[in-house]
C-alpha atoms as a PDB file:
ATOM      1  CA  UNK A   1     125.131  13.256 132.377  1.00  0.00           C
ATOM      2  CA  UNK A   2     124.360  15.077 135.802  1.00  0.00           C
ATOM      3  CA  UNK A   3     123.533  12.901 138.429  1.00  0.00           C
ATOM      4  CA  UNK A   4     120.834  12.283 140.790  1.00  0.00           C
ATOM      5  CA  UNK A   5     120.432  11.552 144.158  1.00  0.00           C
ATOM      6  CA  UNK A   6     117.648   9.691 145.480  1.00  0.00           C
ATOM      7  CA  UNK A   7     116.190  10.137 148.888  1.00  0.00           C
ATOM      8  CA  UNK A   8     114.209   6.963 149.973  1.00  0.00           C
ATOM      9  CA  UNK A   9     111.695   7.503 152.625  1.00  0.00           C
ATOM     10  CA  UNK A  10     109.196   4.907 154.429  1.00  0.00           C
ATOM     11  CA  UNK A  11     105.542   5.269 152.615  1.00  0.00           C
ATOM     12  CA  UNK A  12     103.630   5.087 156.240  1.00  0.00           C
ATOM     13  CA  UNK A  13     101.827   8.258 156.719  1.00  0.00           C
ATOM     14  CA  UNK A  14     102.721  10.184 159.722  1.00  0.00           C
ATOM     15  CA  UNK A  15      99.813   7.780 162.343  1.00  0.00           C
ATOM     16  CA  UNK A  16     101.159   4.746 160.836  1.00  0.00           C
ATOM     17  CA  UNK A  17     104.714   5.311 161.394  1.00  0.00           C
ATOM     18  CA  UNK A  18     104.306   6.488 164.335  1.00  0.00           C
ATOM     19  CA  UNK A  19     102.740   2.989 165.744  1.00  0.00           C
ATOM     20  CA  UNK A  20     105.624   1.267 163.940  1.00  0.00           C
ATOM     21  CA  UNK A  21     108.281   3.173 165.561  1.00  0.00           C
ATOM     22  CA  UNK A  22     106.221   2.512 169.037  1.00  0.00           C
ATOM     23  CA  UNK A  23     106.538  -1.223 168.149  1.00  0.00           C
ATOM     24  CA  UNK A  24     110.181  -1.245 167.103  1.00  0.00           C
ATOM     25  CA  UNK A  25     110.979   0.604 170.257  1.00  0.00           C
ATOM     26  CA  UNK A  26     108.891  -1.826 172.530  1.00  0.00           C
ATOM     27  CA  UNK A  27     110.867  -4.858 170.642  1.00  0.00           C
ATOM     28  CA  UNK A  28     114.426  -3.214 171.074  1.00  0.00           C
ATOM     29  CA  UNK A  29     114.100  -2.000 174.890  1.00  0.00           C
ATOM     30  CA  UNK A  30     113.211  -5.721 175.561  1.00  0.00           C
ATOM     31  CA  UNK A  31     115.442  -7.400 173.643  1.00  0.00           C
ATOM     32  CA  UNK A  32     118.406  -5.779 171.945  1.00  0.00           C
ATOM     33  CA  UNK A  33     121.360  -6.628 173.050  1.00  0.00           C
ATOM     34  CA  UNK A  34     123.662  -5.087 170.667  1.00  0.00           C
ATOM     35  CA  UNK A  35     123.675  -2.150 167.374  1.00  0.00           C
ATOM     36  CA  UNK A  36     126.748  -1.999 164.945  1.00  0.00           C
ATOM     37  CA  UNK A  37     126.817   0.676 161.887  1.00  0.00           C
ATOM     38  CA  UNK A  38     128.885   0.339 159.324  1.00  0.00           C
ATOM     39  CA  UNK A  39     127.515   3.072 156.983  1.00  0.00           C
ATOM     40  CA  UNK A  40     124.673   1.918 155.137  1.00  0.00           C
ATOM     41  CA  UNK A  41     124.225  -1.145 156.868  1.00  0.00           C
ATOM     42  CA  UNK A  42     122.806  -1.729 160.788  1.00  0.00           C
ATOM     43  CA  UNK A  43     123.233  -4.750 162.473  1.00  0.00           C
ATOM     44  CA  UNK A  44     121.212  -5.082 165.773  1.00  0.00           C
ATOM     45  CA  UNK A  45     121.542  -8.308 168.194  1.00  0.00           C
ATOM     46  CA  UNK A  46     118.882  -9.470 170.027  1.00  0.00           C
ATOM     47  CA  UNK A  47     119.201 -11.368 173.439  1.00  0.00           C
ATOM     48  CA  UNK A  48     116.735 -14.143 172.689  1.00  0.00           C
ATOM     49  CA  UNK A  49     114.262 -15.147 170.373  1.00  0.00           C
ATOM     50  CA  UNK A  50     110.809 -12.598 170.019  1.00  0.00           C
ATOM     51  CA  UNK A  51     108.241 -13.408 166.742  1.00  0.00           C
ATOM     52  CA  UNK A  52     108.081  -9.670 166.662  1.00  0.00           C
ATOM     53  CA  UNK A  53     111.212  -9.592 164.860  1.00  0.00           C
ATOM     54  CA  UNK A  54     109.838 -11.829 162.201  1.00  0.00           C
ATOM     55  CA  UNK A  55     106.602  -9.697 162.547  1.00  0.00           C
ATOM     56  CA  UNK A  56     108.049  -6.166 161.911  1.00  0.00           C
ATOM     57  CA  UNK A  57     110.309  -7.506 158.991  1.00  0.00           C
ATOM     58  CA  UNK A  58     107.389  -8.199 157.176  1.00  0.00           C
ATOM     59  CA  UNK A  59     105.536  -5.175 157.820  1.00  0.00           C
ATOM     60  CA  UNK A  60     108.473  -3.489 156.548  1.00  0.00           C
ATOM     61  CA  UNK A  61     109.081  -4.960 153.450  1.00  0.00           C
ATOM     62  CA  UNK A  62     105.316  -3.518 152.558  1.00  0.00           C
ATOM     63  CA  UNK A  63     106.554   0.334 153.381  1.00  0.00           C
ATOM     64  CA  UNK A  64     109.848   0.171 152.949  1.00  0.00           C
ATOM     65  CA  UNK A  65     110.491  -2.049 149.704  1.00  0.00           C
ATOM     66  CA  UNK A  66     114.158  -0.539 149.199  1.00  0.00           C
ATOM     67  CA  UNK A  67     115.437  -2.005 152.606  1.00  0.00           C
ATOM     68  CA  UNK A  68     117.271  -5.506 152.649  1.00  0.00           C
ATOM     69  CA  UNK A  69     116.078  -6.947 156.028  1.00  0.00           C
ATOM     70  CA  UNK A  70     117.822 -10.331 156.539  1.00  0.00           C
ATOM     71  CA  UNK A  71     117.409 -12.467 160.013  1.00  0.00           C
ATOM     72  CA  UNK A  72     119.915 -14.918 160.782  1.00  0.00           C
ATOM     73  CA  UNK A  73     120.475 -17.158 163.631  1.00  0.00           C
ATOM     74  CA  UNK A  74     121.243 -14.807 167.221  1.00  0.00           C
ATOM     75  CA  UNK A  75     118.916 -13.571 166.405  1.00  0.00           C
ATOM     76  CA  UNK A  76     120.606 -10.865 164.496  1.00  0.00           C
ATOM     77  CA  UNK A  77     119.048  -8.553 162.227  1.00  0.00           C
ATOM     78  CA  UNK A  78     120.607  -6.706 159.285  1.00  0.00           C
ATOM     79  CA  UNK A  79     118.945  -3.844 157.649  1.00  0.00           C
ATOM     80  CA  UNK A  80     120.552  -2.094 154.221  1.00  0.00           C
ATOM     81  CA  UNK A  81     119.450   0.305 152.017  1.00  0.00           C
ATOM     82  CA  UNK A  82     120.804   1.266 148.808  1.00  0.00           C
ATOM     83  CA  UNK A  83     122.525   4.688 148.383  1.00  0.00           C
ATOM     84  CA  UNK A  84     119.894   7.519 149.103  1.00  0.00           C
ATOM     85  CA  UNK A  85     118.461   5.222 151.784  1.00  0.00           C
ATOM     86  CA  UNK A  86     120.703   6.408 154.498  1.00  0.00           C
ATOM     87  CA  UNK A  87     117.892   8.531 155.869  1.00  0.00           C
ATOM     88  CA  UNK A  88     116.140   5.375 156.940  1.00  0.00           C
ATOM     89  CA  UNK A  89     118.961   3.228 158.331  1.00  0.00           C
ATOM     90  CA  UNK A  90     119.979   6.980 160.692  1.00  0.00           C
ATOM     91  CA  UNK A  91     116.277   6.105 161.774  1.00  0.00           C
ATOM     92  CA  UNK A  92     116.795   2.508 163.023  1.00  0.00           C
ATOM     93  CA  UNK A  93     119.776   2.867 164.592  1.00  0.00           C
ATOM     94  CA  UNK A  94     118.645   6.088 166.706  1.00  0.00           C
ATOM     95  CA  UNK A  95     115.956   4.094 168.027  1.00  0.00           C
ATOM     96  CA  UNK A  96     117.512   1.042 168.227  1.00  0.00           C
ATOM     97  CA  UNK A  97     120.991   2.910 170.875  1.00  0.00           C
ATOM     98  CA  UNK A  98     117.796   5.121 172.420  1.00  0.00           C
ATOM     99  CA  UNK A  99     116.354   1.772 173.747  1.00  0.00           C
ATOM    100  CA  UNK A 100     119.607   0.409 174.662  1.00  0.00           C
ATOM    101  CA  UNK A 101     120.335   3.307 176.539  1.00  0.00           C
ATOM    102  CA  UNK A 102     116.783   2.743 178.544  1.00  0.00           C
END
């Protein structure tokens, strides 16, 4: 049997994700402190507390069903995707360095 590869993409259209990405980047440039990859996984570390982190995790489990967002104490957040969702976690973690680096 051949096999097929999945791409998963965000369902926001193209206004929509825009303003999301605008809100992530707002959230990271005030409060990330770190970003580690480890292929299909991104962990980012924030310096304090911020509801927005709850916030956006919920917004993104509406458009983007397939990620595994998990908050734990930090406050760290984990994002995964399963295979063919790589597309989405090269996303994250190029906005997530691009506010670290200011």
């Amino acid at each position: 049997m051949a096999r097929v590869e999945l791409t998963l993409l965000c369902t926001l259209g193209p206004e929509a994700l825009q303003k999301r990405s605008g809100e992530w980047e707002a959230l990271c440039r005030d409060a990330l402190a770190s970003v580690e990859r480890d292929d299909d996984r991104l962990v980012l570390g924030f310096s304090r507390e911020d509801d927005r982190i709850g916030e956006l995790v919920r917004a993104e489990g509406s458009c983007c069903s397939f990620l595994e967002l998990d908050v734990s104490a930090g406050p760290t957040l984990t994002i995964a995707a399963p295979e063919g969702g790589r597309a989405t976690i090269d996303a994250f973690e190029a906005l997530a360095r691009s506010a670290l680096r200011g």
